[in-house]
Protein backbone atom coordinates (compact mmCIF):
# COMPACT_ATOMS: atom_id res chain seq x y z
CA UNK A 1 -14.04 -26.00 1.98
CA UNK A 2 -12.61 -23.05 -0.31
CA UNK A 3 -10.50 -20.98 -0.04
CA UNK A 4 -11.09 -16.94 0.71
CA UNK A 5 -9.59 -14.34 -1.22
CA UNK A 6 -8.33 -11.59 0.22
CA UNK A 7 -8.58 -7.92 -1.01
CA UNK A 8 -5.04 -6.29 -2.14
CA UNK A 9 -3.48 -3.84 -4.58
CA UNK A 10 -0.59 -3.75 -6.01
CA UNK A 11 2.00 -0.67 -6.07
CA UNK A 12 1.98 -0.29 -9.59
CA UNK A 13 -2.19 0.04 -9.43
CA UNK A 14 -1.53 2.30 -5.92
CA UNK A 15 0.81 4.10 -7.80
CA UNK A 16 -1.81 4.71 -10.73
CA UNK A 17 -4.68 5.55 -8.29
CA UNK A 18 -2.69 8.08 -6.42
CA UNK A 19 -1.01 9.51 -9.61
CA UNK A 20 2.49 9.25 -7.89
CA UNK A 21 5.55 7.14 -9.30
CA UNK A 22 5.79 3.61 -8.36
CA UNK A 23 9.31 4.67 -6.32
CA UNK A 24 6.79 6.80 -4.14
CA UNK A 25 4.95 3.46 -2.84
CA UNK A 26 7.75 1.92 -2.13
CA UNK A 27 9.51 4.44 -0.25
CA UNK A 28 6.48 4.50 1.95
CA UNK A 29 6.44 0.77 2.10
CA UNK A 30 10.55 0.52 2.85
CA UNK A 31 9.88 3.61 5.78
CA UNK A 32 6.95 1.40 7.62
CA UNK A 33 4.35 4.18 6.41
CA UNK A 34 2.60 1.37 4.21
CA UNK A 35 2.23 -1.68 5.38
CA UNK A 36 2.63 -4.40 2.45
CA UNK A 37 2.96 -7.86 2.20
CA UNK A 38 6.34 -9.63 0.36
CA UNK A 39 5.03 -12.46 -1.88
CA UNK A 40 8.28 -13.37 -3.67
CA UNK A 41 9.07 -16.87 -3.41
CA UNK A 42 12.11 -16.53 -1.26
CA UNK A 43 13.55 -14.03 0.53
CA UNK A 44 16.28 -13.61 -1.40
CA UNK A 45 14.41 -12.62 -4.10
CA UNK A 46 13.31 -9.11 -5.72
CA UNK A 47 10.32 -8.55 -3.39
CA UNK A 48 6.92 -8.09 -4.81
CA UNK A 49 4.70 -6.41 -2.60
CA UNK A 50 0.93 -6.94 -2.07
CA UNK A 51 -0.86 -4.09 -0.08
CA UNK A 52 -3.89 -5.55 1.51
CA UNK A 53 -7.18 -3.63 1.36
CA UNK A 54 -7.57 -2.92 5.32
CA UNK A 55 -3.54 -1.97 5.13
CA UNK A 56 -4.94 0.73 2.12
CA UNK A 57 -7.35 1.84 4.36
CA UNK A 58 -5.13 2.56 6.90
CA UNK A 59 -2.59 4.39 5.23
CA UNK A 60 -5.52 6.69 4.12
CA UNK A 61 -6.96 7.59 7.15
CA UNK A 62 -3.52 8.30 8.51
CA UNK A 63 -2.79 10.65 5.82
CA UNK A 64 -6.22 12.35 5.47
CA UNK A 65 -6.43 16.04 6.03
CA UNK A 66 -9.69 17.79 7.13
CA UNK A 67 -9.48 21.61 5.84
CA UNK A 68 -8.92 24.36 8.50
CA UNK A 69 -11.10 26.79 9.39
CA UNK A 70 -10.34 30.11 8.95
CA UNK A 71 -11.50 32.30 11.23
């Protein structure tokens, strides 16, 4: 049986694709805006984050803006 592979991005390539600095992504991530996941080996360890596709998603609906009418 193999194994699946699951969709992420990393904040580096968020960071990129949102033209923000990486600092921005993880201040989202450390405030609970952005869910990520830790990866690093241990705890104790530098955390590197993985944000999962559907966690992307997510994050972008919450933060969408529909224009207002004006009327």
């Amino acid at each position: 049986m193999g194994k699946s592979k699951v969709a992420s991005i990393s904040p580096k390539s968020m960071a990129a694709r949102y033209r923000v600095a990486v600092s921005k992504i993880y201040e989202w991530i450390e405030s609970g805006e952005l869910r990520a996941i830790n990866t690093a080996s241990s705890p104790e360890m530098r955390p590197r984050y993985a944000i999962l596709t559907s966690d992307l998603e997510k994050f972008e609906a919450a933060r969408s803006s529909t224009a207002a009418s004006v009327g």
